[in-house]
PDB file of N, CA and C in Angstrom:
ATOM      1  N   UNK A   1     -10.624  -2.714 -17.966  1.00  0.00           N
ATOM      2  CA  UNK A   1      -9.960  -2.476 -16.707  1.00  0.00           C
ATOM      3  C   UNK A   1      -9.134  -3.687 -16.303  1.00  0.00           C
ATOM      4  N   UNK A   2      -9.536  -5.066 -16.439  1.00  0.00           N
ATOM      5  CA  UNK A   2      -8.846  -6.085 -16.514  1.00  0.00           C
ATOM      6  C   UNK A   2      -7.302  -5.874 -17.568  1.00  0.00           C
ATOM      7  N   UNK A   3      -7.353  -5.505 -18.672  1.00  0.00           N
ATOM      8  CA  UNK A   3      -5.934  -5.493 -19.147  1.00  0.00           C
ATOM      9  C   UNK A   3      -5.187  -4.285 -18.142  1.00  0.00           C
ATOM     10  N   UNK A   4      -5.846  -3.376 -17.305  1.00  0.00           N
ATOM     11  CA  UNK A   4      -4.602  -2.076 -16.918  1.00  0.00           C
ATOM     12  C   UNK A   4      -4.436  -2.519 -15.806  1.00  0.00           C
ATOM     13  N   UNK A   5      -5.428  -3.681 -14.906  1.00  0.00           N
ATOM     14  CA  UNK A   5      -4.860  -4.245 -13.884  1.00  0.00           C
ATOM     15  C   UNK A   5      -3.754  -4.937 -14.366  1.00  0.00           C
ATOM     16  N   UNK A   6      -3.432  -6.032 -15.026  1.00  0.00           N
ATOM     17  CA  UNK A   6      -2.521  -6.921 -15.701  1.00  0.00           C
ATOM     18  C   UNK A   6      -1.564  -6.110 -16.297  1.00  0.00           C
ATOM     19  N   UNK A   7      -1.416  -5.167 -16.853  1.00  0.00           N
ATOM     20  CA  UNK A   7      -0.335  -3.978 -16.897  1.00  0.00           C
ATOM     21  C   UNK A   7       0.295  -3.398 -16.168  1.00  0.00           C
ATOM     22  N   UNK A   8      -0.956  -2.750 -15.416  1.00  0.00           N
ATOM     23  CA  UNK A   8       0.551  -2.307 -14.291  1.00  0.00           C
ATOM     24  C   UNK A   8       0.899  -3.565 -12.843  1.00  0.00           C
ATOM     25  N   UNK A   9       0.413  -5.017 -12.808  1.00  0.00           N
ATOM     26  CA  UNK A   9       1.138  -5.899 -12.317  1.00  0.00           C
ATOM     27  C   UNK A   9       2.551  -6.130 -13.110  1.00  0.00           C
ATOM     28  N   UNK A  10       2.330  -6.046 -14.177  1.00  0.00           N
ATOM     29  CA  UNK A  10       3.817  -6.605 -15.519  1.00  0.00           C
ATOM     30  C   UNK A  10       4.841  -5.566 -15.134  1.00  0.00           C
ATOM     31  N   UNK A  11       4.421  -4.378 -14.727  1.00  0.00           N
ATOM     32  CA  UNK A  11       5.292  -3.023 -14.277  1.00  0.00           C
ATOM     33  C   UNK A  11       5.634  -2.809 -13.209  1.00  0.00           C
ATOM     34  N   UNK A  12       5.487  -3.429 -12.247  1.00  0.00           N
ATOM     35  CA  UNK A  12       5.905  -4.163 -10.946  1.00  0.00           C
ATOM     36  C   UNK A  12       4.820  -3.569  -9.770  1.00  0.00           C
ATOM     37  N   UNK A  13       3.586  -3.579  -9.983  1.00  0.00           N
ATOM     38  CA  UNK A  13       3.123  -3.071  -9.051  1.00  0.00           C
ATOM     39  C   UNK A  13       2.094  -4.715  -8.451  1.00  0.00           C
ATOM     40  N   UNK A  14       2.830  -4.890  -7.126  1.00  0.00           N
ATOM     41  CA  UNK A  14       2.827  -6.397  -6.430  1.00  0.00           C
ATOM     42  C   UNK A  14       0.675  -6.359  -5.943  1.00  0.00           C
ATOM     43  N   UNK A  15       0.519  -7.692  -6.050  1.00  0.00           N
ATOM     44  CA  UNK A  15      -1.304  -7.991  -5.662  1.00  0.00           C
ATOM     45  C   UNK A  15      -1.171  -7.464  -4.568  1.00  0.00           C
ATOM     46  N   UNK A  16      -0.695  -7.463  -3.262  1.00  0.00           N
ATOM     47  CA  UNK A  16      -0.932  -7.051  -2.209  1.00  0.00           C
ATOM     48  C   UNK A  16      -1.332  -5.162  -2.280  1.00  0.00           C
ATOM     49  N   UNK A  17      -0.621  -4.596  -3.548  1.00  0.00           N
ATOM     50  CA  UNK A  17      -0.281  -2.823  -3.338  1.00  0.00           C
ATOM     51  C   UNK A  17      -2.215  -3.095  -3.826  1.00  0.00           C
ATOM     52  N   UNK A  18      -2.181  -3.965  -4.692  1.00  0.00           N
ATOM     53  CA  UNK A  18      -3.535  -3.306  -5.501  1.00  0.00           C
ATOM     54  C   UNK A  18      -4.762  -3.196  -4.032  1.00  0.00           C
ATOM     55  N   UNK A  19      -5.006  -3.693  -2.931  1.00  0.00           N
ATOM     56  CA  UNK A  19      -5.530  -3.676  -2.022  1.00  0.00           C
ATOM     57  C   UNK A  19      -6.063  -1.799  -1.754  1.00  0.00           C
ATOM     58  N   UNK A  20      -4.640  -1.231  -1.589  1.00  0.00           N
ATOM     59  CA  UNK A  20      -5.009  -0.130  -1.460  1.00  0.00           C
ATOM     60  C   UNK A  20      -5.196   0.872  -2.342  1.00  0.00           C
ATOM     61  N   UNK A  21      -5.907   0.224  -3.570  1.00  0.00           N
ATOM     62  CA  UNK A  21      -6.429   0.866  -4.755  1.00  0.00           C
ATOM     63  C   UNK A  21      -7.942   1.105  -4.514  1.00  0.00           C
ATOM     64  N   UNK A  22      -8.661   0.442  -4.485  1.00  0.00           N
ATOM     65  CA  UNK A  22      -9.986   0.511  -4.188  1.00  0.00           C
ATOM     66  C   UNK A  22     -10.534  -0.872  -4.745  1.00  0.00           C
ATOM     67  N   UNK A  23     -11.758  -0.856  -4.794  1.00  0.00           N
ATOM     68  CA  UNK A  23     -12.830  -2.104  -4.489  1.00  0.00           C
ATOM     69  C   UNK A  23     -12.802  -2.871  -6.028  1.00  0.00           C
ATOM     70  N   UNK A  24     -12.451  -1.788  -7.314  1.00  0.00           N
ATOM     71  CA  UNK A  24     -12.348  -2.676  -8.591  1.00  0.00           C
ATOM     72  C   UNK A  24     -10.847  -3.201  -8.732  1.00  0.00           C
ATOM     73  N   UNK A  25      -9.991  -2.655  -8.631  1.00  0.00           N
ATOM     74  CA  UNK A  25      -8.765  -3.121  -8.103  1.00  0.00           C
ATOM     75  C   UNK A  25      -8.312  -4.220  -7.440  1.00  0.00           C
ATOM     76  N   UNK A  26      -9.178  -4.439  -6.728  1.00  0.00           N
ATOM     77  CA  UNK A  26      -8.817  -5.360  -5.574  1.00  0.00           C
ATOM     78  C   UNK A  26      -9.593  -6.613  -6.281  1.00  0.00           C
ATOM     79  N   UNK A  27     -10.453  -6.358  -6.667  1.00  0.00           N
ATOM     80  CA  UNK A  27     -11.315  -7.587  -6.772  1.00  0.00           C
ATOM     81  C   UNK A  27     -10.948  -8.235  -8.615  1.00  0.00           C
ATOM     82  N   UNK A  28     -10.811  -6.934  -9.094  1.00  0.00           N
ATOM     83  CA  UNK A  28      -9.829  -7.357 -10.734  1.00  0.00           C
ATOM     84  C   UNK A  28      -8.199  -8.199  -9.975  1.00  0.00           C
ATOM     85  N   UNK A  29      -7.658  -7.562  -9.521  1.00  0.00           N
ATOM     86  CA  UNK A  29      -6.500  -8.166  -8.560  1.00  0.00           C
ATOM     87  C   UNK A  29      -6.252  -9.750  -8.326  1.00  0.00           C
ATOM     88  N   UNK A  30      -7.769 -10.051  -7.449  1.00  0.00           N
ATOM     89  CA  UNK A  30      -8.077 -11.314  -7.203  1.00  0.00           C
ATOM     90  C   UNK A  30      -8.043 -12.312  -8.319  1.00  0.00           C
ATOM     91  N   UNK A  31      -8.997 -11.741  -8.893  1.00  0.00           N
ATOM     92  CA  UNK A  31      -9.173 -12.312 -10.677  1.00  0.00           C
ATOM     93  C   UNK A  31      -7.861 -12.817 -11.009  1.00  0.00           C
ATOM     94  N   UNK A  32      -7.639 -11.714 -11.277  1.00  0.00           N
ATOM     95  CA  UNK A  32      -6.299 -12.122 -12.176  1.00  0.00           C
ATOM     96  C   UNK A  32      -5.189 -13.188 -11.168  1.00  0.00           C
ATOM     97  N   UNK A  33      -5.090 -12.900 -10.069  1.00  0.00           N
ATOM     98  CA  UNK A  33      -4.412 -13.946  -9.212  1.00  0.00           C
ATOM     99  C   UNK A  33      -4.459 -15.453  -9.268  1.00  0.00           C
ATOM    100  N   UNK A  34      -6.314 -15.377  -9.713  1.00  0.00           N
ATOM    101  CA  UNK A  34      -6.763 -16.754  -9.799  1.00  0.00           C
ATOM    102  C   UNK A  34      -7.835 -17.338  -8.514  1.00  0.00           C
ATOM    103  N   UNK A  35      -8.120 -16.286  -7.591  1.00  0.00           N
ATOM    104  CA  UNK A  35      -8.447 -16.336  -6.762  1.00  0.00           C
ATOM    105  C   UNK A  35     -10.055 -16.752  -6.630  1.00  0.00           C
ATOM    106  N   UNK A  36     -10.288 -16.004  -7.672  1.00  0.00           N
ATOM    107  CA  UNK A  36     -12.783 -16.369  -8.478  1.00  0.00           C
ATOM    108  C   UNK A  36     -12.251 -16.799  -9.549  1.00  0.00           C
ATOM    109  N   UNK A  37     -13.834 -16.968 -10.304  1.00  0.00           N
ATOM    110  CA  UNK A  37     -13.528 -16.370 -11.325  1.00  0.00           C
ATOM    111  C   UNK A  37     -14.694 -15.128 -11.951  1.00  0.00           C
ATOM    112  N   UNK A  38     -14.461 -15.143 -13.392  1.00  0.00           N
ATOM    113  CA  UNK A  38     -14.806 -14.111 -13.583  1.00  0.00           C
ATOM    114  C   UNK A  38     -16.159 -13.435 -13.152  1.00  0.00           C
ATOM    115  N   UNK A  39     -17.016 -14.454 -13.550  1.00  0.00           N
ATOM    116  CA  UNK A  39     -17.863 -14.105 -12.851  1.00  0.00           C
ATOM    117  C   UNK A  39     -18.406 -13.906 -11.610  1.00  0.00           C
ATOM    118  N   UNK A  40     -17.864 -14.877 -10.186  1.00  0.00           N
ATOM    119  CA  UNK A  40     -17.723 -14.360  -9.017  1.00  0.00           C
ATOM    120  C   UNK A  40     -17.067 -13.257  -8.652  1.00  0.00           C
ATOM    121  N   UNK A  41     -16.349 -12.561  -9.593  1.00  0.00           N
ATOM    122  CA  UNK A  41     -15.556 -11.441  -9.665  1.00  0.00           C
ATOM    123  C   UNK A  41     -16.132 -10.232  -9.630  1.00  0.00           C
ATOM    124  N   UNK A  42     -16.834 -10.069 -10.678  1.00  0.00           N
ATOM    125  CA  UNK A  42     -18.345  -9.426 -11.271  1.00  0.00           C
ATOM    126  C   UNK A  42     -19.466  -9.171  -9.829  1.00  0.00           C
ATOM    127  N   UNK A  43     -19.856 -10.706  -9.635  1.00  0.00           N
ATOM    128  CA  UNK A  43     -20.893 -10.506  -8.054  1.00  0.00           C
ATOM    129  C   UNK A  43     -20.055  -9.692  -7.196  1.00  0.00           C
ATOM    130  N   UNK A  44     -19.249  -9.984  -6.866  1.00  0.00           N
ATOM    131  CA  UNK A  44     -18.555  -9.581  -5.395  1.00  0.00           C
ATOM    132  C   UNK A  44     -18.271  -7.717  -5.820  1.00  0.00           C
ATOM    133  N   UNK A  45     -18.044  -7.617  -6.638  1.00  0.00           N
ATOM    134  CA  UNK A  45     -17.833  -6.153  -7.364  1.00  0.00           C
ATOM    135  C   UNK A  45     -18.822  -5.717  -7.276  1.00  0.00           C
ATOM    136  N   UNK A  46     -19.972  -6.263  -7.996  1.00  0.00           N
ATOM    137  CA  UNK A  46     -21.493  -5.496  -7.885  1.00  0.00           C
ATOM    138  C   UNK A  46     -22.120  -5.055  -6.257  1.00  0.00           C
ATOM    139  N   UNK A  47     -21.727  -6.425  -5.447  1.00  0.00           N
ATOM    140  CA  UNK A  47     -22.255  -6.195  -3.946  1.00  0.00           C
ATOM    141  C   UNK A  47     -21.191  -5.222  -3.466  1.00  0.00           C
ATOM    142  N   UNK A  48     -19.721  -5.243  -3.560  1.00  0.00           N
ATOM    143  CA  UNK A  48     -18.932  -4.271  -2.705  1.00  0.00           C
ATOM    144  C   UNK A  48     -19.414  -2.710  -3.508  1.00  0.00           C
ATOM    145  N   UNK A  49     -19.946  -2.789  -4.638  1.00  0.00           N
ATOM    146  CA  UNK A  49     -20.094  -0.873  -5.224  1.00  0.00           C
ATOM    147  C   UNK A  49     -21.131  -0.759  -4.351  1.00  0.00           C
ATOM    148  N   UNK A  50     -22.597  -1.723  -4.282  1.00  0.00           N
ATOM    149  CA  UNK A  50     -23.762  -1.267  -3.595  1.00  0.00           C
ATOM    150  C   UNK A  50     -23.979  -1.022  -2.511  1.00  0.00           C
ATOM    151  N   UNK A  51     -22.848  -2.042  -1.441  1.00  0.00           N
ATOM    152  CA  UNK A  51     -22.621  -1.624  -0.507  1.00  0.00           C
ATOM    153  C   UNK A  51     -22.148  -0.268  -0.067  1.00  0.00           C
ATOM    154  N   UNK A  52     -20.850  -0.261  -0.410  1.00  0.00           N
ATOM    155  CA  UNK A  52     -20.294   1.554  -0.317  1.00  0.00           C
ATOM    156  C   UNK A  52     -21.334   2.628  -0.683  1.00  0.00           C
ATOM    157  N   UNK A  53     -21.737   2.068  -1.877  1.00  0.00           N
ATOM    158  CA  UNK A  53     -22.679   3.619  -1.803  1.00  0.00           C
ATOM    159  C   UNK A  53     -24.214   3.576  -0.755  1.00  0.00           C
ATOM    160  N   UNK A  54     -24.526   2.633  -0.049  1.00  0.00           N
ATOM    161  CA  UNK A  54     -25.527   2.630   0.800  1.00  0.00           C
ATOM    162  C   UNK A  54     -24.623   3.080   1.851  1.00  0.00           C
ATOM    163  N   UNK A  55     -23.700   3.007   2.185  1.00  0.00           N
ATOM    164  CA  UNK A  55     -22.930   3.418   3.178  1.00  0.00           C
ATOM    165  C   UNK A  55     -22.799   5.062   3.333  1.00  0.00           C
ATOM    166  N   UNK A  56     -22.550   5.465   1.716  1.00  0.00           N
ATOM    167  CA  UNK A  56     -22.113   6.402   1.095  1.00  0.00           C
ATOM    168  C   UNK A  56     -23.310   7.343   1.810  1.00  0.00           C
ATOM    169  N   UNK A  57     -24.570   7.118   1.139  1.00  0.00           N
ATOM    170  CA  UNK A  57     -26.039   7.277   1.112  1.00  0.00           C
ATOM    171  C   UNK A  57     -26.085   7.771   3.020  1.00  0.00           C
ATOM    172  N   UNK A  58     -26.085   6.697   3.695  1.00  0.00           N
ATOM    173  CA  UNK A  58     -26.237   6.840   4.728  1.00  0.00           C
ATOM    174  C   UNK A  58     -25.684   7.741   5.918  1.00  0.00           C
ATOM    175  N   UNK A  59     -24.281   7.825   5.250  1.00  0.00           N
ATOM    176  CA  UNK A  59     -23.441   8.625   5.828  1.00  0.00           C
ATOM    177  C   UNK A  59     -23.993  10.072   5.832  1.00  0.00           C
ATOM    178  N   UNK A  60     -24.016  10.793   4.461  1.00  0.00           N
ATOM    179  CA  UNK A  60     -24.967  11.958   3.559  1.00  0.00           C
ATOM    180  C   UNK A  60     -25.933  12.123   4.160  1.00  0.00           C
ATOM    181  N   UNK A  61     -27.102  11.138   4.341  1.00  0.00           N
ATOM    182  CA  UNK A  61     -28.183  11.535   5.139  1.00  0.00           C
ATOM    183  C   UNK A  61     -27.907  11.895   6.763  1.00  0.00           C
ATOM    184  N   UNK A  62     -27.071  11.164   7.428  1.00  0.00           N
ATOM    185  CA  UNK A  62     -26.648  11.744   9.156  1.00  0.00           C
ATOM    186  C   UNK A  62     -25.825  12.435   8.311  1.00  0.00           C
ATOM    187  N   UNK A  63     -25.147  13.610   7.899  1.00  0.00           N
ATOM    188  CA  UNK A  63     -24.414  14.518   7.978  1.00  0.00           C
ATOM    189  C   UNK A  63     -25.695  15.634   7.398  1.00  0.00           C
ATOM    190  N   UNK A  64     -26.551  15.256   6.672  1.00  0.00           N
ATOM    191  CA  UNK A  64     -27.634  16.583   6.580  1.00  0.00           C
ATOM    192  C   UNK A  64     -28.419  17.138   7.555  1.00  0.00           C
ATOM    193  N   UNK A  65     -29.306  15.154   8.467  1.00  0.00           N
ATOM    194  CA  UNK A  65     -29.647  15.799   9.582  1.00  0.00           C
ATOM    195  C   UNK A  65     -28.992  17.482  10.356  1.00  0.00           C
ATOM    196  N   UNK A  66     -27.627  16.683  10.297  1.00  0.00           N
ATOM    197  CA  UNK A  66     -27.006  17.980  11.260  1.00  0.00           C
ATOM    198  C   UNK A  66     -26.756  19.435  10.614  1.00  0.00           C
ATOM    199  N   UNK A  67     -26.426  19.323   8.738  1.00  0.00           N
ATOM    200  CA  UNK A  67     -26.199  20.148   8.409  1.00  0.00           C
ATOM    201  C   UNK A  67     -27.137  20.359   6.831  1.00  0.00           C
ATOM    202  N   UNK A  68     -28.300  20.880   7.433  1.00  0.00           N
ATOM    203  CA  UNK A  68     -29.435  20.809   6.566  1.00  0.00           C
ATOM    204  C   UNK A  68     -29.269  21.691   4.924  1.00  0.00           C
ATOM    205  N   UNK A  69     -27.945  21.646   4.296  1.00  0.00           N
ATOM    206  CA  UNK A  69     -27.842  22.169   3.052  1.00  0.00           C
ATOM    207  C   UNK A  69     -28.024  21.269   1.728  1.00  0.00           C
ATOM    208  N   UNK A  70     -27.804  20.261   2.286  1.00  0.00           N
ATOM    209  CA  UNK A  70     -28.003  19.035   1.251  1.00  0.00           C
ATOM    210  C   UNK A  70     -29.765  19.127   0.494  1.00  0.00           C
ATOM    211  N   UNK A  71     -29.441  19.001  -0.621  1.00  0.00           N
ATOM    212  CA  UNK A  71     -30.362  18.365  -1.687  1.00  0.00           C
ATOM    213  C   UNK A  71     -30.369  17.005  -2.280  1.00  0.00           C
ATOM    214  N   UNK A  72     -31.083  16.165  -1.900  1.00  0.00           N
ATOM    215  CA  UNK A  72     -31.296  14.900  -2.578  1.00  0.00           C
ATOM    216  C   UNK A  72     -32.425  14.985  -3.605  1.00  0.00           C
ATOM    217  N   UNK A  73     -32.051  14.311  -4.798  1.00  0.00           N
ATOM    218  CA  UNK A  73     -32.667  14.212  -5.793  1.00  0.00           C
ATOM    219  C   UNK A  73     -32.894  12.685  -6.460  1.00  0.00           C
ATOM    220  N   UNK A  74     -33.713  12.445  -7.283  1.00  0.00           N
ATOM    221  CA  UNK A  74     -33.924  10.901  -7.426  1.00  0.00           C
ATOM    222  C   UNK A  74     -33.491  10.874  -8.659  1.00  0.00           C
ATOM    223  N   UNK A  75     -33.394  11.863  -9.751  1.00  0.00           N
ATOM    224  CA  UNK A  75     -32.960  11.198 -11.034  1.00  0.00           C
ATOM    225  C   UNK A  75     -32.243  11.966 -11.275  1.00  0.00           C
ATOM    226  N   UNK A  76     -31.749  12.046 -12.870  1.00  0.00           N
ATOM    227  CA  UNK A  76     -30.579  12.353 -13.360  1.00  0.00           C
ATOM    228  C   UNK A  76     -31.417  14.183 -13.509  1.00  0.00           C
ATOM    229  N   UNK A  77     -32.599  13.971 -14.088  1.00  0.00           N
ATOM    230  CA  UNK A  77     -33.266  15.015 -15.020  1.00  0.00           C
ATOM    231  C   UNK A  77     -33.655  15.676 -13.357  1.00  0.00           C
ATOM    232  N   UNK A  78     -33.605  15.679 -12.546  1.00  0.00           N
ATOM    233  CA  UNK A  78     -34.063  16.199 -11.203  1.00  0.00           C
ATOM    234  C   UNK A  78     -32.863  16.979 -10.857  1.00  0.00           C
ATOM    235  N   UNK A  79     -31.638  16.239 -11.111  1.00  0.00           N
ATOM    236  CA  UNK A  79     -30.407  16.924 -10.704  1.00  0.00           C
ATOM    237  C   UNK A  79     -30.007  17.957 -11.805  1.00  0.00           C
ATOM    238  N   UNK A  80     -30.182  18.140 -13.282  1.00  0.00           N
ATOM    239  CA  UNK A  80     -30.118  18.823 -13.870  1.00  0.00           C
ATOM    240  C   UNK A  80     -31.006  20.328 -13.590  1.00  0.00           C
ATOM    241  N   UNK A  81     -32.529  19.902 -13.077  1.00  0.00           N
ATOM    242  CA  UNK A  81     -32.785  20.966 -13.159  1.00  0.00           C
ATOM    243  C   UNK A  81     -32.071  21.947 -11.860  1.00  0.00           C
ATOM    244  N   UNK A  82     -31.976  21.123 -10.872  1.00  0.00           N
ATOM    245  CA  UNK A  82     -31.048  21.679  -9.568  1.00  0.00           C
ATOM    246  C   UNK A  82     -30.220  22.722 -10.028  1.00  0.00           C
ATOM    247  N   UNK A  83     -29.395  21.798 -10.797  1.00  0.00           N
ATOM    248  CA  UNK A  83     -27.893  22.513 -11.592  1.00  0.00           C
ATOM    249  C   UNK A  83     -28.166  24.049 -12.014  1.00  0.00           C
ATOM    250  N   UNK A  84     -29.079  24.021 -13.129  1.00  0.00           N
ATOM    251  CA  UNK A  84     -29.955  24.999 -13.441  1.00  0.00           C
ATOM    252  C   UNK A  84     -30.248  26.634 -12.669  1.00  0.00           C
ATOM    253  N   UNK A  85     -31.201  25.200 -12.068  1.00  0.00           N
ATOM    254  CA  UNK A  85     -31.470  26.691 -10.859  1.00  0.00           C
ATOM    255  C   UNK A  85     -30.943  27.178  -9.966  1.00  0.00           C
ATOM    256  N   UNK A  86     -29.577  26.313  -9.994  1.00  0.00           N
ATOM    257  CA  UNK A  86     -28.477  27.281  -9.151  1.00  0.00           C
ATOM    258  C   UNK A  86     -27.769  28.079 -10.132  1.00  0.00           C
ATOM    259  N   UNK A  87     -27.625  27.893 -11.161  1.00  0.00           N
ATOM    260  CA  UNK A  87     -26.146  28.604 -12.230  1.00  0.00           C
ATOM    261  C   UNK A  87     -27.598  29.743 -12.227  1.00  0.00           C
ATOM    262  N   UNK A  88     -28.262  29.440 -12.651  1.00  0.00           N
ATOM    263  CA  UNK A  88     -29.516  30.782 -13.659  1.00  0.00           C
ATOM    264  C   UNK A  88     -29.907  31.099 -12.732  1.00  0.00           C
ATOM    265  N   UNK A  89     -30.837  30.914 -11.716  1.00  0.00           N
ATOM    266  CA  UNK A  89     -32.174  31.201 -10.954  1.00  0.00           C
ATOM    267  C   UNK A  89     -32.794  30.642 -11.753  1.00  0.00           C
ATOM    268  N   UNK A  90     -33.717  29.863 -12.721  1.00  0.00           N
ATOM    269  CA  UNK A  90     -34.712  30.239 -12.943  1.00  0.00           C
ATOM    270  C   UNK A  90     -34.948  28.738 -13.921  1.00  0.00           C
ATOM    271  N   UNK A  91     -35.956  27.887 -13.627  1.00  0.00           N
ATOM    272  CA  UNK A  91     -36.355  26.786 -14.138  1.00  0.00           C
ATOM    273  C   UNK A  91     -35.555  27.037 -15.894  1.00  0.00           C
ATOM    274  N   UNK A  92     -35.195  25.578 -16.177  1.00  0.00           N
ATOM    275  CA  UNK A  92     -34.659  25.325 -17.468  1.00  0.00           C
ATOM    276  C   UNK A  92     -35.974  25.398 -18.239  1.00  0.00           C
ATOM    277  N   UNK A  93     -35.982  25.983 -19.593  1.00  0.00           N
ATOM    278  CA  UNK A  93     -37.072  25.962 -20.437  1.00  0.00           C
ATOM    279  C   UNK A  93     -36.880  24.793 -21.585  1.00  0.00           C
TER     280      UNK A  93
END
């Protein structure tokens, strides 16, 4: 993702546009500017994904309160069987 940030900068797309790309964008952006480095690049990336999705998370949970259709599931194999038993009816064998 680092070379297609550095690509499409070479293609004229200016550090400031990458802002309104999103959170790897911005922070590959920085990078490459010179701004971290790589590895503060990496932290700040890891905390801005975990953040958003606790946000994400949180948001999901006050919107079920109100609109109780939501299913939360904890793993991957939990959401499969979901999948399942909505397409079939009927537990995966």
């Amino acid at each position: 993702m680092v070379e297609e940030v550095q690509t499409l900068h070479e293609h004229g797309i200016s550090w400031e546009r990458f802002e309104s790309f999103g959170l790897e964008y911005r922070r590959i952006a920085e990078f490459l500017e010179g701004k971290h480095s790589f590895e503060e690049m990496k932290m700040r990336l890891t905390f801005d994904i975990l953040h958003y999705a606790k946000r994400q998370r949180t948001w999901l949970q006050r919107w079920h309160r109100r609109h109780p259709i939501l299913h939360f599931v904890e793993t991957t194999e939990a959401a499969i069987e979901e999948v399942h038993l909505f397409l079939h009816g009927a537990p995966k064998k």
